[in-house]
N, C-alpha and C. Protein backbone atom coordinates (compact mmCIF):
# COMPACT_ATOMS: atom_id res chain seq x y z
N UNK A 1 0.85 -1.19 0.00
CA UNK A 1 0.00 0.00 0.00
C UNK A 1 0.88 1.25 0.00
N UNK A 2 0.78 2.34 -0.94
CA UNK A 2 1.24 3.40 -0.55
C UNK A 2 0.94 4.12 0.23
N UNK A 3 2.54 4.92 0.85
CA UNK A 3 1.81 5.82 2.02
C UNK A 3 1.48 7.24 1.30
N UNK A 4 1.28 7.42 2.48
CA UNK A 4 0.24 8.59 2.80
C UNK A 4 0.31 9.19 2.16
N UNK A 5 0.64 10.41 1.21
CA UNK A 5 1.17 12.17 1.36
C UNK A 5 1.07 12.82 1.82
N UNK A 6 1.63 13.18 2.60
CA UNK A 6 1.38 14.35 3.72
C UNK A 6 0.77 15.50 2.85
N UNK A 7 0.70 16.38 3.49
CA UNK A 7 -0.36 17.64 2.97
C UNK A 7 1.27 18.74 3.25
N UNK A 8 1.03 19.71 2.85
CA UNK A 8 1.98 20.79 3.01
C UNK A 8 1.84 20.79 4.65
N UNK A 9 1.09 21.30 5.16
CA UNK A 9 1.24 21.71 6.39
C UNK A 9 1.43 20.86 7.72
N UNK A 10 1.05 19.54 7.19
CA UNK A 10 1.30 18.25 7.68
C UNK A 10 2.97 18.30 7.97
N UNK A 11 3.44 18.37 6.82
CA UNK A 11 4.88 18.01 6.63
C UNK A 11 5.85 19.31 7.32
N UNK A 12 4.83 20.59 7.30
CA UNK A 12 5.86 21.40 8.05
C UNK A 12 5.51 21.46 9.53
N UNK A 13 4.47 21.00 10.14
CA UNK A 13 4.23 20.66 10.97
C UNK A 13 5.25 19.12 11.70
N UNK A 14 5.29 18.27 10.88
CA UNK A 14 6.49 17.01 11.04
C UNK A 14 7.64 17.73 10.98
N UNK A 15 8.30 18.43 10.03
CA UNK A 15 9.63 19.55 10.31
C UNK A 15 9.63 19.67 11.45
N UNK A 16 8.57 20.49 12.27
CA UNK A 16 9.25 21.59 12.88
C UNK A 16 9.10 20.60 14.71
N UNK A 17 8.70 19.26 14.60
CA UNK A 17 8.44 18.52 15.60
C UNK A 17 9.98 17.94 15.62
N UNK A 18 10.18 17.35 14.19
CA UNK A 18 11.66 16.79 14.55
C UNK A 18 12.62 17.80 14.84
N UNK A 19 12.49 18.82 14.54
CA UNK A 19 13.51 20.07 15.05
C UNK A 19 13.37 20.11 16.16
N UNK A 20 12.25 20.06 17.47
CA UNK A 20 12.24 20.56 17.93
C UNK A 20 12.95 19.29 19.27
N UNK A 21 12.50 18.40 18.80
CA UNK A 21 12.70 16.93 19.27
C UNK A 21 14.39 16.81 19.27
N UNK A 22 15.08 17.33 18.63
CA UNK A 22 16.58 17.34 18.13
C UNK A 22 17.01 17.95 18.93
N UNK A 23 16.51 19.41 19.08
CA UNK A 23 16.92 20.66 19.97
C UNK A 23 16.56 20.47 21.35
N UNK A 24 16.36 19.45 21.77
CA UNK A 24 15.83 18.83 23.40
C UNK A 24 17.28 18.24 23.69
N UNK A 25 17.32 17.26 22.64
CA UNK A 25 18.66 16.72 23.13
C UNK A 25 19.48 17.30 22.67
N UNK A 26 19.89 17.54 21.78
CA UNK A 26 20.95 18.86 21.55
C UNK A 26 21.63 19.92 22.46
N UNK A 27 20.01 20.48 23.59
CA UNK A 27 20.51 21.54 24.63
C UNK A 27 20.92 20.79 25.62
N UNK A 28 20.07 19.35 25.96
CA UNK A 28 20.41 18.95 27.00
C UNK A 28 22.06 18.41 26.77
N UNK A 29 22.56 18.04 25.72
CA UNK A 29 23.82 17.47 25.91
C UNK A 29 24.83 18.38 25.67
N UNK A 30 24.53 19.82 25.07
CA UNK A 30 25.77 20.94 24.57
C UNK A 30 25.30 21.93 25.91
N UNK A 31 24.16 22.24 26.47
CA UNK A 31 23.69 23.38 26.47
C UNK A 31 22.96 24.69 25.29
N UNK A 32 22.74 25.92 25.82
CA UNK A 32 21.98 26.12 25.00
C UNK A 32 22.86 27.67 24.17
N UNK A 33 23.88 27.50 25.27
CA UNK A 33 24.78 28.63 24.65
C UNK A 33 25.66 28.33 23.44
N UNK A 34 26.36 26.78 23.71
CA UNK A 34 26.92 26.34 22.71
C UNK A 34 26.42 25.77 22.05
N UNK A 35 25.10 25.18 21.89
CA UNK A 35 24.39 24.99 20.51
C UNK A 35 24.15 25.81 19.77
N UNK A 36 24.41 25.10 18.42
CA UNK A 36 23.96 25.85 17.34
C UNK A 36 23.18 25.47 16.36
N UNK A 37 22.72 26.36 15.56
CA UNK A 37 21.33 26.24 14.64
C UNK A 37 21.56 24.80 13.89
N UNK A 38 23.14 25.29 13.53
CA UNK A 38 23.52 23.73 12.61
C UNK A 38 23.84 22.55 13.05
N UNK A 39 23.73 22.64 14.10
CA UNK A 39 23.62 21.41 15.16
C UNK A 39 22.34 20.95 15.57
N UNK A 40 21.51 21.62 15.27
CA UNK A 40 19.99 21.14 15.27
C UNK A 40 19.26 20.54 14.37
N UNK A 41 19.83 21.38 13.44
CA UNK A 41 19.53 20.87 11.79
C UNK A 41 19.41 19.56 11.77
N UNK A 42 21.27 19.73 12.08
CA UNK A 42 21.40 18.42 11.14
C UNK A 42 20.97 17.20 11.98
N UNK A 43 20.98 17.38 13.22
CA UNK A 43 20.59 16.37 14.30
C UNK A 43 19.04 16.18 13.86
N UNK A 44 18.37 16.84 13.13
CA UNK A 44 17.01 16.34 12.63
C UNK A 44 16.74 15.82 11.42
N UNK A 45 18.17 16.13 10.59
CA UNK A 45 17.85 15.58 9.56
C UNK A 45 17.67 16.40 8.34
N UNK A 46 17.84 17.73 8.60
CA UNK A 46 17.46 19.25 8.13
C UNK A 46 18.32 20.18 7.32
N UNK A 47 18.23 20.92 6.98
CA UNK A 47 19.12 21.83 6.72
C UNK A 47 19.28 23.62 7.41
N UNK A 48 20.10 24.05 7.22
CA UNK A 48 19.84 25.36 8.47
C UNK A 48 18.86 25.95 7.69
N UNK A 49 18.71 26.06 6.16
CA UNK A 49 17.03 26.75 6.01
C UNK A 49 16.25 26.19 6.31
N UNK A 50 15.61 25.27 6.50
CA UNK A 50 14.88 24.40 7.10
C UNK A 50 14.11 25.14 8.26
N UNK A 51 15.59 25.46 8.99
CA UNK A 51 15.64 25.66 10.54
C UNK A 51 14.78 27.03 10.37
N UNK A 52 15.31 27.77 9.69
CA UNK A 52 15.15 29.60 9.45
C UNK A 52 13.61 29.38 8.96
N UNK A 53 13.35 28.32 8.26
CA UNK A 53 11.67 28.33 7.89
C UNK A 53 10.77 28.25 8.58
N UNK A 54 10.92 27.51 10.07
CA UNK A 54 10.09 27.18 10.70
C UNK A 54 10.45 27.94 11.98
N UNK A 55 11.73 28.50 12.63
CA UNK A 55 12.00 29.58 13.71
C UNK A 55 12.76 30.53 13.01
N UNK A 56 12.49 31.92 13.94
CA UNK A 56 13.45 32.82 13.37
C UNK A 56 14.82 32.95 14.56
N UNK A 57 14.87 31.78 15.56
CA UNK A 57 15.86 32.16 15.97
C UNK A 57 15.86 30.84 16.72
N UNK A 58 17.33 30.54 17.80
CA UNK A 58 17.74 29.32 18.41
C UNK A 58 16.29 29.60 19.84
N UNK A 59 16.50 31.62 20.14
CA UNK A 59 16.01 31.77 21.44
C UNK A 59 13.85 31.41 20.49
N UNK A 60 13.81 31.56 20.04
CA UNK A 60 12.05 31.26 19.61
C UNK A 60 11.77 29.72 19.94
N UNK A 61 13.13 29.24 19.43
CA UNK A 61 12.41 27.85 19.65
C UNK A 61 12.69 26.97 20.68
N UNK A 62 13.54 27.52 21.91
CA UNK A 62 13.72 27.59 23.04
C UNK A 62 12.48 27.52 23.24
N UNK A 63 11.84 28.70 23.56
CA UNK A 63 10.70 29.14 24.21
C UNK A 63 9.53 28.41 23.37
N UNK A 64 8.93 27.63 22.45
CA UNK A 64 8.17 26.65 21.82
C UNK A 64 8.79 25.21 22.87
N UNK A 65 9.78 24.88 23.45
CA UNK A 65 9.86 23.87 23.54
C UNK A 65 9.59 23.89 25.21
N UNK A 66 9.55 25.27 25.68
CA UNK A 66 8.94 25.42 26.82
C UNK A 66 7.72 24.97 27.23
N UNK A 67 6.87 26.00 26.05
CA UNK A 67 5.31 26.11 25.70
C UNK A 67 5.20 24.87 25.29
N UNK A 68 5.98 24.17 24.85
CA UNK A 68 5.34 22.17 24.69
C UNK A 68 5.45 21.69 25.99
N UNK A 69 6.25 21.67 26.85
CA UNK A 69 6.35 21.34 28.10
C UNK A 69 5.42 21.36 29.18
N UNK A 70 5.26 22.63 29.16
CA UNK A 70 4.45 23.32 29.85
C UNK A 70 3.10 22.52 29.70
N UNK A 71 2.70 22.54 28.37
CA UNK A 71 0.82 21.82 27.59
C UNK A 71 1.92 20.56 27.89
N UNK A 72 2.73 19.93 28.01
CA UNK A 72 2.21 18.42 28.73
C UNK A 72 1.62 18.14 30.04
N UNK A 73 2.83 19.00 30.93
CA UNK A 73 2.19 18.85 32.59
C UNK A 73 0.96 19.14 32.74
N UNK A 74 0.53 20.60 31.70
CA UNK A 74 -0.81 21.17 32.27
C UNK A 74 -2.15 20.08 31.89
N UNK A 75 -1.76 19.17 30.80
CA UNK A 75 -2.70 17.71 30.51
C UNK A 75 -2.35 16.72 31.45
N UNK A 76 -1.65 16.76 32.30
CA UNK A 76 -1.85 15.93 33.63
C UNK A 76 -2.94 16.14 34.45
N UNK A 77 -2.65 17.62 34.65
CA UNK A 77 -3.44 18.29 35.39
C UNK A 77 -4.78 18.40 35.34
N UNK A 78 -4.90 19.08 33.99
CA UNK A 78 -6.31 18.63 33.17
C UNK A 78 -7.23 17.30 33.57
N UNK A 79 -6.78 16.22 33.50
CA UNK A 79 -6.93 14.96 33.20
C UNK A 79 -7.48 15.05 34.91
N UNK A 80 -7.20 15.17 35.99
CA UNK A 80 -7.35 15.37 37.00
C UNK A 80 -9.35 15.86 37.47
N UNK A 81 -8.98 16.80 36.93
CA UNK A 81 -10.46 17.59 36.70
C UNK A 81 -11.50 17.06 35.78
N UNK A 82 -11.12 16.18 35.08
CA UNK A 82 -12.16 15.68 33.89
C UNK A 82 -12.94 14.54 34.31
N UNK A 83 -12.33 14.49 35.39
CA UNK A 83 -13.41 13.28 36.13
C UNK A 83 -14.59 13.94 37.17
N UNK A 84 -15.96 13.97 36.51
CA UNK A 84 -16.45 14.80 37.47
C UNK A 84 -17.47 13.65 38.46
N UNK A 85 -16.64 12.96 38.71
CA UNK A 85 -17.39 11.90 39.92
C UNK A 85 -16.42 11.70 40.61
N UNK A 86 -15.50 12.16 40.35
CA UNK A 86 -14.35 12.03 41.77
C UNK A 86 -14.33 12.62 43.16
N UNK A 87 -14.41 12.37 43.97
CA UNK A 87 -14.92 12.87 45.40
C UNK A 87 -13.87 13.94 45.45
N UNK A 88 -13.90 14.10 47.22
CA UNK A 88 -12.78 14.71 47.70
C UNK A 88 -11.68 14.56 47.81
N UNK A 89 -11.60 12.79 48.42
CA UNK A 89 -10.81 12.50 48.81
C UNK A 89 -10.03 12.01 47.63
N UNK A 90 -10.74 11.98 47.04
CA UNK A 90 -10.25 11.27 45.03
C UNK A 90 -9.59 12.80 44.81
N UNK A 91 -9.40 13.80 44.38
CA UNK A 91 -9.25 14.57 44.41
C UNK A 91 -8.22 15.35 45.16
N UNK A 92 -7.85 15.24 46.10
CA UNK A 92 -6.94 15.24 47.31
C UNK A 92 -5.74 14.40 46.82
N UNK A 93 -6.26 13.51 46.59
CA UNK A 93 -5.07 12.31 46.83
C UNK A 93 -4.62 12.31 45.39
N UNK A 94 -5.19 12.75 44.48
CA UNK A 94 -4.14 12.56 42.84
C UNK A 94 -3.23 14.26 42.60
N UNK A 95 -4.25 15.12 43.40
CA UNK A 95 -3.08 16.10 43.27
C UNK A 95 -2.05 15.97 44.04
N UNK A 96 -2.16 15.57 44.81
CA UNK A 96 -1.07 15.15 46.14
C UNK A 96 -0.25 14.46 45.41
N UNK A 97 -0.72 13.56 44.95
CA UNK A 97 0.35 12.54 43.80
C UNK A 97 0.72 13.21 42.78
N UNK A 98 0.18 14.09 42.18
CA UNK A 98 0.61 15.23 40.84
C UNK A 98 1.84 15.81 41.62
N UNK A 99 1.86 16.64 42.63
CA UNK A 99 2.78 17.25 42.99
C UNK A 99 4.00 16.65 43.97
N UNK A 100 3.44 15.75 44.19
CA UNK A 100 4.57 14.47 45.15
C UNK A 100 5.78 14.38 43.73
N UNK A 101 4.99 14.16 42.76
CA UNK A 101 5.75 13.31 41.73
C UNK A 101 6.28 13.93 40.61
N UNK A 102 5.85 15.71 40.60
CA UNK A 102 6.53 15.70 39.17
C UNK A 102 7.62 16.59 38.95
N UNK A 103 8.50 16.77 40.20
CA UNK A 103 10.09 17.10 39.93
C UNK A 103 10.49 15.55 39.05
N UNK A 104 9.95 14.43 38.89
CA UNK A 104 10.38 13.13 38.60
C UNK A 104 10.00 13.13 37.09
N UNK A 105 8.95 13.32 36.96
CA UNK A 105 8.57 13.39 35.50
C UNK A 105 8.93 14.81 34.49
N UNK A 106 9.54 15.74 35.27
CA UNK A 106 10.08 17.17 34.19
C UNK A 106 11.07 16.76 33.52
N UNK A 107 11.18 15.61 32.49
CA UNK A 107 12.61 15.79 32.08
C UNK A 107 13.15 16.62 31.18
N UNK A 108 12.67 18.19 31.06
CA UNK A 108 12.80 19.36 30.65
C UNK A 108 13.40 20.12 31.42
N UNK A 109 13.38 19.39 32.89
CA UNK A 109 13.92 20.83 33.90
C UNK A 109 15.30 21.23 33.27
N UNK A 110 16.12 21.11 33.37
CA UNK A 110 17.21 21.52 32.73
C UNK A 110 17.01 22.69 31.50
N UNK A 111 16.36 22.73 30.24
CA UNK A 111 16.13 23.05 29.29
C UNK A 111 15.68 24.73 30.37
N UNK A 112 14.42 24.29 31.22
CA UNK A 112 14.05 25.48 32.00
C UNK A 112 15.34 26.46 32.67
N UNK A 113 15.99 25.79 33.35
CA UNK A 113 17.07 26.39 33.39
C UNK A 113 17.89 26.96 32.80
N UNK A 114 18.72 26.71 31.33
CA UNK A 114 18.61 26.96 30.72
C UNK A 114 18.20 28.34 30.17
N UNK A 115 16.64 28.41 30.25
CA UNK A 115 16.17 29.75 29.81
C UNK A 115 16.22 30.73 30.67
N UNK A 116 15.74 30.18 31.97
CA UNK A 116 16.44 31.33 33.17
C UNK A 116 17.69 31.76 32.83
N UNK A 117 19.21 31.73 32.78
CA UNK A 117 19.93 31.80 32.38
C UNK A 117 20.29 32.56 30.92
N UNK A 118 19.91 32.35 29.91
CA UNK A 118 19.59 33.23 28.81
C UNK A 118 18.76 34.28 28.78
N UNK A 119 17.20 34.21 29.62
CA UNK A 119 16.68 35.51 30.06
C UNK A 119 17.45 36.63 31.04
N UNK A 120 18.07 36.17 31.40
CA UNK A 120 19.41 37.16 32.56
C UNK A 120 20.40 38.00 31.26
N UNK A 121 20.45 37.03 30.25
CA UNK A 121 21.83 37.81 29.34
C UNK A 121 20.98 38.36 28.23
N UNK A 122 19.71 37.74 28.01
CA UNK A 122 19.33 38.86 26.64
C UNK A 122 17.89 39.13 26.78
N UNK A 123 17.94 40.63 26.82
CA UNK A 123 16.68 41.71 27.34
C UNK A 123 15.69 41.34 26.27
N UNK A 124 15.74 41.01 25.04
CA UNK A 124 14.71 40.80 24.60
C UNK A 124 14.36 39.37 24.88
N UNK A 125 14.82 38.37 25.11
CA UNK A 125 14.10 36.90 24.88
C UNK A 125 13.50 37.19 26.84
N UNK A 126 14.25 38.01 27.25
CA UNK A 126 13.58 38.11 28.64
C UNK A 126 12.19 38.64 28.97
N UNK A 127 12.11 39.65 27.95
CA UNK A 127 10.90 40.11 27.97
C UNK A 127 9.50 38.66 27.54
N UNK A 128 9.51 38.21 26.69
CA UNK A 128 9.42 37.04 25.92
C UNK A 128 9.32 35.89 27.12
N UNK A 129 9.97 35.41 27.55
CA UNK A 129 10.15 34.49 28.60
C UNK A 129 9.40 35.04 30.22
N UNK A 130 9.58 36.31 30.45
CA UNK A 130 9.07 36.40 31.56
C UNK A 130 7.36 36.80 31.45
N UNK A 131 7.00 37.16 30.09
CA UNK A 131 5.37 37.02 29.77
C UNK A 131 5.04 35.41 29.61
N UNK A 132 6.10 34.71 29.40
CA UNK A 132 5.17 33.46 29.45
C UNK A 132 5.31 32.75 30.88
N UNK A 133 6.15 33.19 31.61
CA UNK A 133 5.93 32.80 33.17
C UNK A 133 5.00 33.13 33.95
N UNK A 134 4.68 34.45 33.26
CA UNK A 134 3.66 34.83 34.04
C UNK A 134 1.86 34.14 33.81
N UNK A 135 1.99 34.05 32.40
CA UNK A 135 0.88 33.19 32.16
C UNK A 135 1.20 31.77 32.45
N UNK A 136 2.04 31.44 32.89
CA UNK A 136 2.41 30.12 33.31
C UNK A 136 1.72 29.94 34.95
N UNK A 137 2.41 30.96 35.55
CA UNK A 137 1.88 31.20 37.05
C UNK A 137 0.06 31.05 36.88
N UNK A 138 -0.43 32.20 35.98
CA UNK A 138 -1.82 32.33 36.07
C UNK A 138 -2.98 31.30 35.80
N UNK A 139 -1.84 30.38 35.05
CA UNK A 139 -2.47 28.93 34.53
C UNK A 139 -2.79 28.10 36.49
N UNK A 140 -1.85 27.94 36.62
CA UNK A 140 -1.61 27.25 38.11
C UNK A 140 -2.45 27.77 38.75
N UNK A 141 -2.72 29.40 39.13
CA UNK A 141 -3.11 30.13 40.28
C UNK A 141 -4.86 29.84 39.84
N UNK A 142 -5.07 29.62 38.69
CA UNK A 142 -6.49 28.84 38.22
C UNK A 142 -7.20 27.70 38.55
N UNK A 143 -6.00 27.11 38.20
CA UNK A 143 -6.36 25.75 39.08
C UNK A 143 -6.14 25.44 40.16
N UNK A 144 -5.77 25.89 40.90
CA UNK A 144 -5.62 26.48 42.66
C UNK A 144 -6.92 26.47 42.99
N UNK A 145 -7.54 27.36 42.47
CA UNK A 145 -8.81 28.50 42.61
C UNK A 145 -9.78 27.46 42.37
N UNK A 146 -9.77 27.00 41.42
CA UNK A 146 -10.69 25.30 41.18
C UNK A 146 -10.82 24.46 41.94
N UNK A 147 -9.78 24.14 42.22
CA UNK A 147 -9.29 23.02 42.93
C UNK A 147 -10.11 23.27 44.52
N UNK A 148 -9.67 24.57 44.77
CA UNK A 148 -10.58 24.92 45.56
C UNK A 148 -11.99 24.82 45.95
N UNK A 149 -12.35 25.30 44.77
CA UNK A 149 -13.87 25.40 44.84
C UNK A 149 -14.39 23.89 44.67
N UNK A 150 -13.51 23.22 44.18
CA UNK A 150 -14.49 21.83 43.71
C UNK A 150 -14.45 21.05 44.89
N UNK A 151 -13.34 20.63 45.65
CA UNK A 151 -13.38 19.86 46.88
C UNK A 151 -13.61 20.99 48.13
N UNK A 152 -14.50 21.84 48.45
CA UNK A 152 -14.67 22.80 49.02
C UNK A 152 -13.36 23.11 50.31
N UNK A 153 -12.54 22.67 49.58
CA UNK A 153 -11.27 23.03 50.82
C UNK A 153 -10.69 24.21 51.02
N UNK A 154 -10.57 25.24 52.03
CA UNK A 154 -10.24 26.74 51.92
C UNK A 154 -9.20 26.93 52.11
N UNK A 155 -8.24 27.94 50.65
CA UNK A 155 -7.09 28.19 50.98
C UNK A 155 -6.43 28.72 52.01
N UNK A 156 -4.94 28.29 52.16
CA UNK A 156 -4.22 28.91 53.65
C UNK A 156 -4.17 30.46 53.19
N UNK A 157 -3.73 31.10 52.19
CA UNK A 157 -3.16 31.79 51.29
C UNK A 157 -4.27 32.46 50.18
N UNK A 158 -4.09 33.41 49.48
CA UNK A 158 -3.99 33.97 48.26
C UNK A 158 -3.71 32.90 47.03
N UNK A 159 -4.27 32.32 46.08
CA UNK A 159 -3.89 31.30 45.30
C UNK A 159 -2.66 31.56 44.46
N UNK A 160 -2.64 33.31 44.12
CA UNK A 160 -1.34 33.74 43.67
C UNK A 160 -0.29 33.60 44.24
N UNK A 161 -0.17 33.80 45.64
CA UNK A 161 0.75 33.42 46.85
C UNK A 161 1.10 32.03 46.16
N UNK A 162 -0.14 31.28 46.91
CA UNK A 162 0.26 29.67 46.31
C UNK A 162 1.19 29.29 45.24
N UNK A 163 0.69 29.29 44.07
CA UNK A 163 1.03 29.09 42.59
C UNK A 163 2.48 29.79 42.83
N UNK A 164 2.95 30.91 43.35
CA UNK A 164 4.47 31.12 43.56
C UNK A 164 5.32 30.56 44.47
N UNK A 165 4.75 29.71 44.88
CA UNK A 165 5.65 29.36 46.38
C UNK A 165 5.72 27.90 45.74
N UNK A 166 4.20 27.15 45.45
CA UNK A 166 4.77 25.83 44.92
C UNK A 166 5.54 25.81 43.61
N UNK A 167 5.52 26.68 42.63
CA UNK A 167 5.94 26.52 41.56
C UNK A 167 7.89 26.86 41.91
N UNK A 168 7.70 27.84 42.81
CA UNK A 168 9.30 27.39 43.41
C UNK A 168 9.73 26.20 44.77
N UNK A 169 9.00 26.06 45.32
CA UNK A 169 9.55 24.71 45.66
C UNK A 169 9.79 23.17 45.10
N UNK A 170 8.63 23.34 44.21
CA UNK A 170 8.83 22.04 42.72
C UNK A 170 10.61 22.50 42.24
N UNK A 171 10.51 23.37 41.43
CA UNK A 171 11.36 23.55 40.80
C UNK A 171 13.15 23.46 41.97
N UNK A 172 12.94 23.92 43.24
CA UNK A 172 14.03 23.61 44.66
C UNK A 172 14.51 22.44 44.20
N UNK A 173 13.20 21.53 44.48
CA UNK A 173 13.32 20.01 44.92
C UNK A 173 14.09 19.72 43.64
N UNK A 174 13.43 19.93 42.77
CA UNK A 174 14.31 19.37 41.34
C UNK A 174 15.53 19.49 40.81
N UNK A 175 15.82 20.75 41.34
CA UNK A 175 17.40 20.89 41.65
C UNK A 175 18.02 20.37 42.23
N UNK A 176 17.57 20.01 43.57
CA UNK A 176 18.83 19.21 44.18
C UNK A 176 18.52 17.69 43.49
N UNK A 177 17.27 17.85 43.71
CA UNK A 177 17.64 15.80 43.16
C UNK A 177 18.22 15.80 41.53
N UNK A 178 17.89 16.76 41.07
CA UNK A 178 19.11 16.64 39.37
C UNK A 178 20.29 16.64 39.51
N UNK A 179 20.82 17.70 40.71
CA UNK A 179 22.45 17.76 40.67
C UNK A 179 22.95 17.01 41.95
N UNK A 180 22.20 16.51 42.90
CA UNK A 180 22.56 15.83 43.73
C UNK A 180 21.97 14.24 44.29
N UNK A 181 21.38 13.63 43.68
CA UNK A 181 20.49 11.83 43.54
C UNK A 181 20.84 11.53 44.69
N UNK A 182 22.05 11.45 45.18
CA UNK A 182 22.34 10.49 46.36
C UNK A 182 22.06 11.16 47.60
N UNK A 183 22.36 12.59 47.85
CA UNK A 183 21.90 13.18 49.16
C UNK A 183 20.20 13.63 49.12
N UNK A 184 19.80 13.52 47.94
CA UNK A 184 18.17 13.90 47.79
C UNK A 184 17.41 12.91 46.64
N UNK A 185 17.83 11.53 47.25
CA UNK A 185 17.37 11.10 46.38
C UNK A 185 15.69 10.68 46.18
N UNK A 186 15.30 9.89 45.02
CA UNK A 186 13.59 10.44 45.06
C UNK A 186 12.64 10.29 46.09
N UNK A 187 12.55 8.78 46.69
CA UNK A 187 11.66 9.00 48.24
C UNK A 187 11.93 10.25 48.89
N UNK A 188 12.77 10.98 49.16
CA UNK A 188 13.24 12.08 50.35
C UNK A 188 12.84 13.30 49.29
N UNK A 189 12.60 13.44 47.61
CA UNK A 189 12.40 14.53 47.27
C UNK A 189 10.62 14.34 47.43
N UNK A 190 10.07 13.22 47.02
CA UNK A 190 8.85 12.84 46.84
C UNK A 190 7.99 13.35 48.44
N UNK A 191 8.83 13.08 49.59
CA UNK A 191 8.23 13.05 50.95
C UNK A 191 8.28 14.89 51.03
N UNK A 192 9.26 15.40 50.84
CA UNK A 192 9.09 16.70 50.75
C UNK A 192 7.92 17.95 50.10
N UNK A 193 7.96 17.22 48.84
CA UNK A 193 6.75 17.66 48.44
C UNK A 193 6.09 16.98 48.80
N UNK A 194 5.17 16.35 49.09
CA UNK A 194 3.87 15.46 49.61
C UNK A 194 3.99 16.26 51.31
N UNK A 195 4.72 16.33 51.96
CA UNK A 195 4.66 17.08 53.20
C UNK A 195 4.77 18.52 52.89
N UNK A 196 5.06 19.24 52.24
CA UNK A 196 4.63 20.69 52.42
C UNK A 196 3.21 20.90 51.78
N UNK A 197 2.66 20.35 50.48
CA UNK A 197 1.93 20.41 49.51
C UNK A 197 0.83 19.65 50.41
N UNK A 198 1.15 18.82 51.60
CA UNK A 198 -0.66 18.92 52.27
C UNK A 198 -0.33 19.37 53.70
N UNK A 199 0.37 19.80 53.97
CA UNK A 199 0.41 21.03 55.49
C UNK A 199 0.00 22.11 54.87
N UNK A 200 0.32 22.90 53.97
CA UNK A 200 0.17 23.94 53.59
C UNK A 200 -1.58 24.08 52.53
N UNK A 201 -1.58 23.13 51.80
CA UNK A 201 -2.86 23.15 50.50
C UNK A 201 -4.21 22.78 51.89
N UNK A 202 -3.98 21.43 52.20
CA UNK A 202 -4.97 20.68 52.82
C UNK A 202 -4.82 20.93 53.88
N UNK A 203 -3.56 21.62 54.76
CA UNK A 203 -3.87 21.32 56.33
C UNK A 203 -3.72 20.24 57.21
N UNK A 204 -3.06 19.00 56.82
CA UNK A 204 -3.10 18.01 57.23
C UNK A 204 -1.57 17.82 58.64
N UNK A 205 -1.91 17.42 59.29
CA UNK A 205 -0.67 17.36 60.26
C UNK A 205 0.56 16.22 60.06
């Protein structure tokens, strides 16, 4: 049987996935200072116009591979809420497990870092990067606010408060257990979050 033909937009749509898929491992194994365009390319299979067709720069598609990141966790999350027969305690207990568990499942953190780091040295991708943190935060501080209302549990906090405090202690924990496994390794990062994330969310002793 013959395959398919892709459609035009199909196929630049497949481009710009294997680019982007290339440029994951690419940053993670050079970094993102010493990668280069033609190191992405060709790691996809591409050519540097290729590259120039589908980003106009290394820092654009940085920040796309954020914004993919980002829409995975937030379909965890999602997935959470889509059950609308889940009690309280159903409810309780998978975010508890969402946030117990996903310094473990970011295997982007790095890449995030990364952009912290490049937003410090260049004023424009900073501007750029710190509007999508912020809608990053507002995403969270939403579902805070939900989360709330649906298992009628009352925040300690401001949900904005919240959404900044966990979104930096996730990101703490993940640091040390990336650069340090053996003094923080995952039970001891997992118990950390699972103990602040229900003293603080739920109240629990």
């Amino acid at each position: 049987m013959k395959p398919t033909r892709l459609t035009r937009e199909q196929s630049r749509d497949q481009t710009r996935q294997r680019l982007l898929d290339a440029a994951v491992v690419i940053f993670m194994k050079k970094g993102f200072g010493t990668s280069s365009v033609e190191d992405i390319a060709a790691a996809a299979g591409y050519t540097r116009g290729a590259f120039y067709s589908n980003f106009g720069s290394k820092s654009e598609l940085l920040l796309e591979l954020l914004k993919r990141d980002h829409g995975t966790t937030m379909g965890r999350m999602r997935s959470i809420f889509e059950d609308g027969q889940a009690t309280r305690a159903d409810m309780e207990a998978r975010v508890l497990k969402y946030y117990s568990e996903i310094y473990r499942e970011n295997k982007c953190f790095l890449l995030w870092v990364e952009a912290k780091l490049h937003a410090s040295r260049d004023p424009k991708f900073r501007v750029e990067f710190n509007a999508f943190m912020r809608e990053l935060r507002q995403t969270t501080t939403d579902y805070i606010r939900a989360f709330s209302e649906r298992v009628g549990t009352p925040l300690p906090m401001p949900a904005e408060q919240l959404s900044l405090g966990l979104t930096a202690l996730c990101d703490g924990v993940q640091f040390f257990y990336s650069s340090d496994p053996q003094s923080v390794p995952a039970d001891f990062a997992e118990a950390v979050l699972a103990g602040f994330f229900g003293r603080v969310v739920f109240g629990t002793s």
